[in-house]
Protein backbone atom coordinates (compact mmCIF):
# COMPACT_ATOMS: atom_id res chain seq x y z
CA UNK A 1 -98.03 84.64 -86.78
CA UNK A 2 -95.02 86.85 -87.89
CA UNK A 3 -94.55 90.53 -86.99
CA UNK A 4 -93.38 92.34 -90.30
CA UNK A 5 -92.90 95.78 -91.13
CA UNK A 6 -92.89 97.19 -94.15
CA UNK A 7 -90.80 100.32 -95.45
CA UNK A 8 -92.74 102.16 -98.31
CA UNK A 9 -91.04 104.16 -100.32
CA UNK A 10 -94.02 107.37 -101.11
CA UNK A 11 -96.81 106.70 -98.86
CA UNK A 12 -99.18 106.99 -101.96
CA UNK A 13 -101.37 104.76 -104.42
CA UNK A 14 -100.59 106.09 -107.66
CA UNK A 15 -97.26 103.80 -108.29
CA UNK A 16 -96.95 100.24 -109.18
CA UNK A 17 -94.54 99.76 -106.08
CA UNK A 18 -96.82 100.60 -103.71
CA UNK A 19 -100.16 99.34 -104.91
CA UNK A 20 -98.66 95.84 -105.45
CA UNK A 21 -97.26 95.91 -102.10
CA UNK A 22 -99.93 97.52 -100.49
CA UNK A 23 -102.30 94.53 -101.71
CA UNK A 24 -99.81 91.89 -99.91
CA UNK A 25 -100.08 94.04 -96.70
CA UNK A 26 -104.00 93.82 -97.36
CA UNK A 27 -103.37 90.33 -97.84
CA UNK A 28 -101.01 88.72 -95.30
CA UNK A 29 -103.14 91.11 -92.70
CA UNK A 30 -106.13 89.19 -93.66
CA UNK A 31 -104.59 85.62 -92.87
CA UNK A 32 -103.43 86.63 -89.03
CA UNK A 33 -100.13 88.19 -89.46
CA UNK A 34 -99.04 92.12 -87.45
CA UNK A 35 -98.34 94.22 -90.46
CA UNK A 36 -96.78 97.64 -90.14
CA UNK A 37 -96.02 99.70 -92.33
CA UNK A 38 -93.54 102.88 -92.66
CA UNK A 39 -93.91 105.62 -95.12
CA UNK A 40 -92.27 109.40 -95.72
CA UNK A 41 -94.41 112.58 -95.03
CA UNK A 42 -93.32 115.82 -95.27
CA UNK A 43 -94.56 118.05 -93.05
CA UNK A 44 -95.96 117.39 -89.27
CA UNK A 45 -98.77 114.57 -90.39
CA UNK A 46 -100.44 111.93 -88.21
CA UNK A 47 -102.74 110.70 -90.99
CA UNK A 48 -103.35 111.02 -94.58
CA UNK A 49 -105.31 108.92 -97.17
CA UNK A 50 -102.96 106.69 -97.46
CA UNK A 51 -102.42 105.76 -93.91
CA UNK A 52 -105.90 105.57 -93.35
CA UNK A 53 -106.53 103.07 -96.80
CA UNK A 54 -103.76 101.36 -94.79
CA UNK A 55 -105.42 101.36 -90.94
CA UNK A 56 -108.69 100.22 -92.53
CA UNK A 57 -107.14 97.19 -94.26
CA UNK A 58 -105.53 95.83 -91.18
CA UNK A 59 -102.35 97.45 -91.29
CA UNK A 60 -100.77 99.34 -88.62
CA UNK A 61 -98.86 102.37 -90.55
CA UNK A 62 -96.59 105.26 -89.09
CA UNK A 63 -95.93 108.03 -91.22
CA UNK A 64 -92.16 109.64 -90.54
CA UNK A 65 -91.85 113.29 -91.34
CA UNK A 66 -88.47 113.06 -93.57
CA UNK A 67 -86.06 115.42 -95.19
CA UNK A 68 -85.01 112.41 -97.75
CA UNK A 69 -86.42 109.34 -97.74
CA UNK A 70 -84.56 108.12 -100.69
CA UNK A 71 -80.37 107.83 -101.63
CA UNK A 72 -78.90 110.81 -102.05
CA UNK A 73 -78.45 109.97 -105.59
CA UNK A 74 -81.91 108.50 -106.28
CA UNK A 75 -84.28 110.54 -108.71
CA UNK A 76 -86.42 113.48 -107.30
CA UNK A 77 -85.20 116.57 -106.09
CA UNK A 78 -83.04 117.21 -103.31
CA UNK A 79 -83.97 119.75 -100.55
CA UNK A 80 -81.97 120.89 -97.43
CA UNK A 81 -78.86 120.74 -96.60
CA UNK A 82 -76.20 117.96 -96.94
CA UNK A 83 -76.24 117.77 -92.84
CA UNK A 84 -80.24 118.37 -92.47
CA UNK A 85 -80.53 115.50 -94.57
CA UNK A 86 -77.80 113.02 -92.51
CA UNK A 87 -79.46 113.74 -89.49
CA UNK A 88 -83.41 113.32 -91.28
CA UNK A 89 -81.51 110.02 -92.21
CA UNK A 90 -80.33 109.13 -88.17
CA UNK A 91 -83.75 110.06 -87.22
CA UNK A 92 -85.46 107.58 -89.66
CA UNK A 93 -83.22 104.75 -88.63
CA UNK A 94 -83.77 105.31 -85.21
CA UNK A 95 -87.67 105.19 -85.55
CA UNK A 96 -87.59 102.18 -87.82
CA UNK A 97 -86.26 100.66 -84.72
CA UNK A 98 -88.25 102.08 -81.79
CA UNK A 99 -90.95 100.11 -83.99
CA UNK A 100 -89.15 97.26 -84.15
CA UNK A 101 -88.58 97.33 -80.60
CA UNK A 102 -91.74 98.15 -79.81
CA UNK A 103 -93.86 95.65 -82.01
CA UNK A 104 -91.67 92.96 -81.52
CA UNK A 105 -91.26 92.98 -85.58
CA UNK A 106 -89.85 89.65 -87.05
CA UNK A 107 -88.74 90.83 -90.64
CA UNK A 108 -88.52 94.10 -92.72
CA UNK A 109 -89.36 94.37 -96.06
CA UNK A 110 -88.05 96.94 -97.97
CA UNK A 111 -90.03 97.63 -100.86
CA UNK A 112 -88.29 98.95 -104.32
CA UNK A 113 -84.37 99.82 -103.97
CA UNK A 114 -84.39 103.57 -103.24
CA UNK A 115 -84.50 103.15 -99.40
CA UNK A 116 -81.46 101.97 -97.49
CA UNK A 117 -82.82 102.83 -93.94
CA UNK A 118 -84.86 99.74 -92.95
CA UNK A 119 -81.85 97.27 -94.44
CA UNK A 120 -79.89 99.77 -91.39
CA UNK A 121 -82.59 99.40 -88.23
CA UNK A 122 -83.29 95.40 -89.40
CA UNK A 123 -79.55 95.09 -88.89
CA UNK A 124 -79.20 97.04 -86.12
CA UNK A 125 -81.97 95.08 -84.24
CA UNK A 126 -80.87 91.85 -85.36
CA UNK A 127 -83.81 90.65 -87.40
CA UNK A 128 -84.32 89.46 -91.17
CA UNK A 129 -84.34 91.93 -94.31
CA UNK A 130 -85.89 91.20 -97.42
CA UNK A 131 -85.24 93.32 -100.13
CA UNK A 132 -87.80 93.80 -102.86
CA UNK A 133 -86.48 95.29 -106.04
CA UNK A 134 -88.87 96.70 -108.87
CA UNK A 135 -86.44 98.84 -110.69
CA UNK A 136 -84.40 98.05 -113.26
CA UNK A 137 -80.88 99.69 -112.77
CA UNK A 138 -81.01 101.90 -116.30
CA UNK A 139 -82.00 105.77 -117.12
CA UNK A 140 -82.75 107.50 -113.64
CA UNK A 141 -82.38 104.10 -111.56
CA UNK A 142 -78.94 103.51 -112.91
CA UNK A 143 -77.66 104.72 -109.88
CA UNK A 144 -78.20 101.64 -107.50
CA UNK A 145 -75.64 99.87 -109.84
CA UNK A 146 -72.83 101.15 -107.71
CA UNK A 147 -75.12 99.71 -104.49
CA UNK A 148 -75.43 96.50 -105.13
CA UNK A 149 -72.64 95.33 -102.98
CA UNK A 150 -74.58 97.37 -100.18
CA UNK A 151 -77.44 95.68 -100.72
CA UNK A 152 -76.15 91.96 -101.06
CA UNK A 153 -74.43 92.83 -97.22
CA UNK A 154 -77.53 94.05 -95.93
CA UNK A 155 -80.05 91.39 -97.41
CA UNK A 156 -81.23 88.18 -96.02
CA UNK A 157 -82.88 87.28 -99.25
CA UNK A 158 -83.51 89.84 -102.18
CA UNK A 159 -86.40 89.51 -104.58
CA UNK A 160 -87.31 91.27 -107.87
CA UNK A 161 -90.10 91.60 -110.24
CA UNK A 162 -90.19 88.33 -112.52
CA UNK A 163 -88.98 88.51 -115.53
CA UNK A 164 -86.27 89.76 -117.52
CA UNK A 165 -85.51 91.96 -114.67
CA UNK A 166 -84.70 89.06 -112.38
CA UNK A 167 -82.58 87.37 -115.05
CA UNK A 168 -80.91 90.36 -115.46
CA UNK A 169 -79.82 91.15 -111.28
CA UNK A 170 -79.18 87.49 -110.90
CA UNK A 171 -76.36 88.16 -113.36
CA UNK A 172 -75.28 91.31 -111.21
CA UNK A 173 -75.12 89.32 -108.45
CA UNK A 174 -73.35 86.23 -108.79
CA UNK A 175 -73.08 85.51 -105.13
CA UNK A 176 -76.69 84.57 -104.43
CA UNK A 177 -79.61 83.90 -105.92
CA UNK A 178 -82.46 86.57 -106.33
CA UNK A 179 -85.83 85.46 -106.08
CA UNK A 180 -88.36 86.36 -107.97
CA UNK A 181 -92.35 88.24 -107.58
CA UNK A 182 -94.73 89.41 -109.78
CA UNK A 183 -96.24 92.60 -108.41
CA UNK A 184 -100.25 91.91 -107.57
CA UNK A 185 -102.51 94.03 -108.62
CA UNK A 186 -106.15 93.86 -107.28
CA UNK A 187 -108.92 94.44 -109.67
CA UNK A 188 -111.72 96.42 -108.58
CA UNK A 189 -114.97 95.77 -109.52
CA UNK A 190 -115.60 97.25 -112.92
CA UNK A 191 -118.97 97.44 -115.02
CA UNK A 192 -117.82 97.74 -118.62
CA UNK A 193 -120.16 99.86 -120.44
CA UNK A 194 -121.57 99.27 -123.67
CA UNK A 195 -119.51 101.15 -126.09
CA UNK A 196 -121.26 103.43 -129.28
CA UNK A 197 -117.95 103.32 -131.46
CA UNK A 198 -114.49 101.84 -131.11
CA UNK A 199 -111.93 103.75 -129.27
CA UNK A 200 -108.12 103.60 -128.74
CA UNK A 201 -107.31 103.43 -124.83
CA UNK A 202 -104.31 104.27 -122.64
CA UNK A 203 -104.55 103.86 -119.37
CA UNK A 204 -101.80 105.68 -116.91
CA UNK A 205 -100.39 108.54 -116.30
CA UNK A 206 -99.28 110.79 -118.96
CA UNK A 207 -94.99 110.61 -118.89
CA UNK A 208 -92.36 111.01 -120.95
CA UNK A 209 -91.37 107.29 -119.94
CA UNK A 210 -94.79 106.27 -120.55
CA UNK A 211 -94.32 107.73 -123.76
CA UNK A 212 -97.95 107.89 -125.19
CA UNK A 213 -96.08 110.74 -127.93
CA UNK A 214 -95.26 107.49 -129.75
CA UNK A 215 -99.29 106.19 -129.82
CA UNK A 216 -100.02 109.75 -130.90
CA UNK A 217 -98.25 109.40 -133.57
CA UNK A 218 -99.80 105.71 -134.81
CA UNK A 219 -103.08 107.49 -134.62
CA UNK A 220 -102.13 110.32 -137.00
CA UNK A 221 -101.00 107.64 -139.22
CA UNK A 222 -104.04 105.46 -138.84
CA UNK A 223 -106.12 108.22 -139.66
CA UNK A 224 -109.62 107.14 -139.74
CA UNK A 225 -112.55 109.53 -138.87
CA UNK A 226 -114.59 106.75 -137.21
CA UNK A 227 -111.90 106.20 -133.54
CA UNK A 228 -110.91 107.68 -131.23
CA UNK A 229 -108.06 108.19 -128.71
CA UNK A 230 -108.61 108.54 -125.25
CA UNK A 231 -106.21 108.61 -122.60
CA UNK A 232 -107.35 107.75 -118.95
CA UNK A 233 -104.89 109.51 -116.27
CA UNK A 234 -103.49 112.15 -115.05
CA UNK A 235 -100.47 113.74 -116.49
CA UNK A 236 -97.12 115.32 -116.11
CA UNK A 237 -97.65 119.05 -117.19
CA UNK A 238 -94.43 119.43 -119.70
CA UNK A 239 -95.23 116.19 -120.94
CA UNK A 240 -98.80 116.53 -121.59
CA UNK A 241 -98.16 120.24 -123.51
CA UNK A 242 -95.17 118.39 -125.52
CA UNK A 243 -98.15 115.86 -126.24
CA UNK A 244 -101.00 118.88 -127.31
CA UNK A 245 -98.41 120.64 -129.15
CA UNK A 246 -98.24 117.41 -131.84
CA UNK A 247 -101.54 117.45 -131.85
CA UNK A 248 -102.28 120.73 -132.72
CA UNK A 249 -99.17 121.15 -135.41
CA UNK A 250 -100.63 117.64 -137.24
CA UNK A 251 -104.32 118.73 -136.95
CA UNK A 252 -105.28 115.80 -135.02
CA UNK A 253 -109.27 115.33 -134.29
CA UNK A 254 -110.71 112.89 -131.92
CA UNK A 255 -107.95 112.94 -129.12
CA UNK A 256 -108.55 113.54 -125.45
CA UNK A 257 -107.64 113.48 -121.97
CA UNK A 258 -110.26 112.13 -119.02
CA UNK A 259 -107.55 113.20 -115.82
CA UNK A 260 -107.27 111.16 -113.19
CA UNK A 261 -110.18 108.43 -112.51
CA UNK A 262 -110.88 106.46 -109.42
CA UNK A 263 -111.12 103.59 -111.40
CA UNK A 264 -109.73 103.75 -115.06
CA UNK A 265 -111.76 100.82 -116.12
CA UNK A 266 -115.19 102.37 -115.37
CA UNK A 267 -114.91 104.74 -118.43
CA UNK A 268 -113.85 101.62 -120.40
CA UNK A 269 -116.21 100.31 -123.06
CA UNK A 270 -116.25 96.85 -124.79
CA UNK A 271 -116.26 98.44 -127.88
CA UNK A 272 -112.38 99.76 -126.73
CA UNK A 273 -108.68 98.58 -127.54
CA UNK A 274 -106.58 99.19 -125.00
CA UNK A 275 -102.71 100.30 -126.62
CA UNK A 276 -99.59 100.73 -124.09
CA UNK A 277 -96.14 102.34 -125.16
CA UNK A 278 -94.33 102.88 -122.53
CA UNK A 279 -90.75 102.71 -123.02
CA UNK A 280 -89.42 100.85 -119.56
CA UNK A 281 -91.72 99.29 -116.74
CA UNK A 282 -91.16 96.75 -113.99
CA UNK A 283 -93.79 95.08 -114.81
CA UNK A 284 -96.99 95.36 -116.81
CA UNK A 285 -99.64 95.91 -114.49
CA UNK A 286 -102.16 97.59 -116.11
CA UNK A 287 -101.45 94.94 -119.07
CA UNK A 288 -102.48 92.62 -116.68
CA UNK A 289 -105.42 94.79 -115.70
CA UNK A 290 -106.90 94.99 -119.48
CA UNK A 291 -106.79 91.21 -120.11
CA UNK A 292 -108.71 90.57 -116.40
CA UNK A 293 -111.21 92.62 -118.05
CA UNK A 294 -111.01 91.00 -121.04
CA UNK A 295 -109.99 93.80 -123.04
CA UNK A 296 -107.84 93.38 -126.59
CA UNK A 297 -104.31 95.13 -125.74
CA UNK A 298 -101.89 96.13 -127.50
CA UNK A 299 -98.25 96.59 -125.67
CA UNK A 300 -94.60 97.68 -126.72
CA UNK A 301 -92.01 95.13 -126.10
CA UNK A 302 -90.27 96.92 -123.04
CA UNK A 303 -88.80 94.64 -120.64
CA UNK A 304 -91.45 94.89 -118.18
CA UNK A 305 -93.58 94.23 -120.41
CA UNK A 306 -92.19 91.13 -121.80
CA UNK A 307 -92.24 89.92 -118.09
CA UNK A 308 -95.73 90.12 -117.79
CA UNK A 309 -96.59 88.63 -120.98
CA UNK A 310 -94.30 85.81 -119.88
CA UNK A 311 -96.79 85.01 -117.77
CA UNK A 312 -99.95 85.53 -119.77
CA UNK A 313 -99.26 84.69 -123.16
CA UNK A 314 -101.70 87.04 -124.88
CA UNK A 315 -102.22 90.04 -126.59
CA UNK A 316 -100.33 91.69 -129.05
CA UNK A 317 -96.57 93.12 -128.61
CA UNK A 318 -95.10 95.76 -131.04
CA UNK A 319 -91.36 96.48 -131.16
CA UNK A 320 -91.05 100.02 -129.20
CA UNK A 321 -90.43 102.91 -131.33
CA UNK A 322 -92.01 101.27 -134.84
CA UNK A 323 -94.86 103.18 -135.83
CA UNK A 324 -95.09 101.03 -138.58
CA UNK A 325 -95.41 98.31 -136.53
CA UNK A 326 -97.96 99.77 -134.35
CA UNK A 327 -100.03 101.15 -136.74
CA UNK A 328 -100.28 97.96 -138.00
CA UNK A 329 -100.89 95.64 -135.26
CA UNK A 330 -104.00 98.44 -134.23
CA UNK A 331 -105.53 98.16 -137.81
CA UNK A 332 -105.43 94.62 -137.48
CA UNK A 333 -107.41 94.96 -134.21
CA UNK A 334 -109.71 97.09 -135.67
CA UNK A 335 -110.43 95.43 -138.98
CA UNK A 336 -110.73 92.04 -136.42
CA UNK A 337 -112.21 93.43 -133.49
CA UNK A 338 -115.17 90.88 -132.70
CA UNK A 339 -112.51 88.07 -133.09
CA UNK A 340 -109.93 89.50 -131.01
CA UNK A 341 -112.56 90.66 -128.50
CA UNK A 342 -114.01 87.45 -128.56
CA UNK A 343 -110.80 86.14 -127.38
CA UNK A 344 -110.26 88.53 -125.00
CA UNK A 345 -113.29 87.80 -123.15
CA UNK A 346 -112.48 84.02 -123.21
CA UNK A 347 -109.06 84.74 -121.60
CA UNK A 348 -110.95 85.92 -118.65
CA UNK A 349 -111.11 82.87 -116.49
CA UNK A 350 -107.50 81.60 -117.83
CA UNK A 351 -105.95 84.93 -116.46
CA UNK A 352 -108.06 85.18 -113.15
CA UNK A 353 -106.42 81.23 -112.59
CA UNK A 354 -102.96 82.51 -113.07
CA UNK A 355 -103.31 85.75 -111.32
CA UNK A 356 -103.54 84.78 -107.70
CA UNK A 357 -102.21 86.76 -104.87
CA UNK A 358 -100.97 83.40 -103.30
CA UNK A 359 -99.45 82.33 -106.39
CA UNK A 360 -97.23 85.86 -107.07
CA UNK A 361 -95.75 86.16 -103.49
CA UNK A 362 -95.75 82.15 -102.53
CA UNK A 363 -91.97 82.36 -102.38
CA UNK A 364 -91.89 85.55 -100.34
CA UNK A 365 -94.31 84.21 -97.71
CA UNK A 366 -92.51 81.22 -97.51
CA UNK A 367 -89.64 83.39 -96.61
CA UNK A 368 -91.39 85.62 -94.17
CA UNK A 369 -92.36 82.33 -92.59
CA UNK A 370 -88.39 81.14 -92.63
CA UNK A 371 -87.90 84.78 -90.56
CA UNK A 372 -84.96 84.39 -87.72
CA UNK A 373 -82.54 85.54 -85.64
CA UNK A 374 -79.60 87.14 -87.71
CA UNK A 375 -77.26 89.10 -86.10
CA UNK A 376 -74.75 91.47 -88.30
CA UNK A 377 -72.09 93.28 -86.95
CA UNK A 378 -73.08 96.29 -87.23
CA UNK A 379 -74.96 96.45 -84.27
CA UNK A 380 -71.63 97.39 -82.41
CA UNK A 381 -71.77 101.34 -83.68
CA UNK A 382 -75.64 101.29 -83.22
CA UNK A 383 -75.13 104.85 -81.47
CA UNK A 384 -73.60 106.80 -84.63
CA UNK A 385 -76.38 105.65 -87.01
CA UNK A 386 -79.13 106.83 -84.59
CA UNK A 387 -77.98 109.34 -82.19
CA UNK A 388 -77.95 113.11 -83.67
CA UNK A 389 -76.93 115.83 -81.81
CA UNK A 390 -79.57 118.11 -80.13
CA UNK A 391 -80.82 121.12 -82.06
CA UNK A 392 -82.54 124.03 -79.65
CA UNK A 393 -86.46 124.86 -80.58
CA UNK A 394 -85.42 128.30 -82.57
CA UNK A 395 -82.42 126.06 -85.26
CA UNK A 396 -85.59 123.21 -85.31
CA UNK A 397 -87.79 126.13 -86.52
CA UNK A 398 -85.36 127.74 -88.77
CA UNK A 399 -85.02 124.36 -90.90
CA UNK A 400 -88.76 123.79 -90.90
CA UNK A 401 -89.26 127.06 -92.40
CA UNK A 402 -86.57 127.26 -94.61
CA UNK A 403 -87.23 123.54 -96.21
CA UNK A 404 -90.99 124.70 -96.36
CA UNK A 405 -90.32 127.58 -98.21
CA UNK A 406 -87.72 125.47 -100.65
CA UNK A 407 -90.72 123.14 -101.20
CA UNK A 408 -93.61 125.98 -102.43
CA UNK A 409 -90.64 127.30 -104.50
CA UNK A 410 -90.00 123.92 -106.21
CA UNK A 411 -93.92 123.27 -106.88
CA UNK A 412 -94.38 127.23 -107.98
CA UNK A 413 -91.17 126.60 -110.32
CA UNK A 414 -92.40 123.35 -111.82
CA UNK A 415 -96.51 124.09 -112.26
């Protein structure tokens, strides 16, 4: 069986990215093949959750202290210096391949388009890279736009989410063709409790991009004493008070906020609607997520969305930003609800059938499987990519301290 190594890009569970991903590590660990996996820390770490969710699933995971783990121009702040951060980049290359060396890996995977390094050490070792692309390249992720030449050189094969989002980059790049996935999401066992009254769900974190504003707003306008809102998730803070300060100014009742749950679905009743808005997604996973737990859902027509329902064919989809619309399509729920429940529940099975693991990532194995010798010519200046010049104890110290500090100072500044 293949060697493969993963490169993660936040060595954390509460992104679509990385749970997805995470599953087909679970996964292709299961059926006999070496998985490692490679994921940014910051700070001197040998474990964490995450790389111990990972190590008790089968997969071998090293966790690389970084400076920046993304591009330069990629969202999320930037700490350090221009040079601490070239060298933080050296360093990661080199790693990625003293593993590859070292576990004799047959293909990288680089999962979502923010990370450049494994496409570098895959290269520089002479082995496969698949590329796995999530984001589409608009609002913060416009960036990669000006990449893509980048990443067609440094690509064996490329894949992104299903979709419109694959019809989209297969238009970007008219050289080859880009495969595509749908990101896998694995249901946990969930109980549904027996609801007292029917409720309005959203489950996710609370974002500006998420944009649950725009369901607060249908509610006000539904405004009937007997439901209520609930949102399941934790929250950005500015978004969340931008979120409570509607609230309060319209005198809304019957709103509230769980926080983050282990398992969203547990608080879920069958008495519940479940409503998304987001404005952009990759892909609709916790879409998929309602309807395997046969819940009625509502959804905004957002690309990512659209790509899931492609697959699914159910529910209801709203045009995003109509209230009108909304509102509507959750008073027909309501005024309906044992039908469309009832029809929820019988999509079950249908959506179980569709949504297997093998099925989503059958063209992806098949390429893992394909995995060869591939040689690229930038193996010949190996050495300036991953040799950085020597820094004494005391200048090591210095950066540690001063990158710390910039850190607290960031967190303190954005509470």
């Amino acid at each position: 069986m293949k060697t493969i190594l993963f490169v993660s890009p936040t060595g954390t569970l509460d992104n679509g990215a990385e749970i997805s991903i995470v599953n087909l590590m679970k996964f292709l660990a299961a059926e006999g093949y070496h998985v490692v996996n490679a994921a940014p820390i910051y700070g001197v770490a040998t474990e964490n959750d995450y790389s111990r969710y990972c190590e008790s699933n089968g997969i071998e995971c090293y966790l690389i202290n970084s400076q920046r783990w993304w591009w330069e121009d990629a969202p999320a702040h930037i700490f350090g210096s221009e040079e601490e951060r070239v060298v933080s980049y050296r360093d990661t290359i080199k790693t990625l391949t003293e593993i590859i060396k070292e576990k004799q890996v047959d293909v990288v995977i680089t999962n979502t388009v923010n990370m450049f390094q494994g496409a570098l050490a895959s290269c520089l070792e002479s082995i496969p890279h698949i590329w796995l692309i999530h984001e589409y390249p608009e609002k913060e992720f416009a960036y990669y736009k000006n990449k893509l030449d980048f990443i067609d050189q440094f690509s064996t094969d490329i894949f992104s989410v299903t979709g419109d989002l694959n019809n989209h980059l297969n238009k970007l790049f008219n050289s080859r063709e880009i495969l595509p996935f749908a990101p896998y999401t694995e249901l946990k066992s969930s109980n549904i409790q027996i609801g007292k009254k029917k409720r309005i769900v959203s489950v996710g974190r609370i974002t500006k991009r998420k944009n649950q504003l725009e369901l607060i707003r249908a509610f006000h306008e539904i405004n009937r004493k007997d439901i209520e809102l609930v949102f399941v998730g934790g929250w950005d803070e500015e978004y969340k008070r931008e979120c409570e300060r509607y609230i309060k100014e319209h005198t809304i009742a019957s709103v509230s906020f769980t926080g983050n749950v282990e398992n969203p679905w547990d608080i879920v009743t069958d008495k519940d609607i479940c409503v998304f808005t987001s404005s952009l997604e990759t892909y609709g996973l916790v879409y998929v997520e309602a309807l395997l737990n046969g819940i009625p859902v509502i959804i905004s027509d957002n690309p990512g969305h659209l790509s899931a329902y492609e697959m699914f064919q159910h529910g209801k989809i709203y045009p995003l930003g109509n209230i009108d619309s909304l509102v509507e399509a959750i008073n027909y729920f309501i005024d309906n609800f044992e039908e469309v429940k009832s029809k929820s529940e019988m999509f079950i099975k249908t959506a179980k059938e569709k949504y297997q693991i093998k099925s989503v990532y059958h063209v992806l194995i098949e390429k893992i499987n394909q995995a060869k010798t591939n040689e690229h010519a930038i193996r010949h200046i190996k050495n300036l990519l991953v040799i950085n010049e020597k820094k004494s104890k005391l200048a090591n110290l210095e950066i540690k301290i001063r990158t710390f500090v910039q850190r607290v100072m960031y967190k303190i500044k954005n509470k």
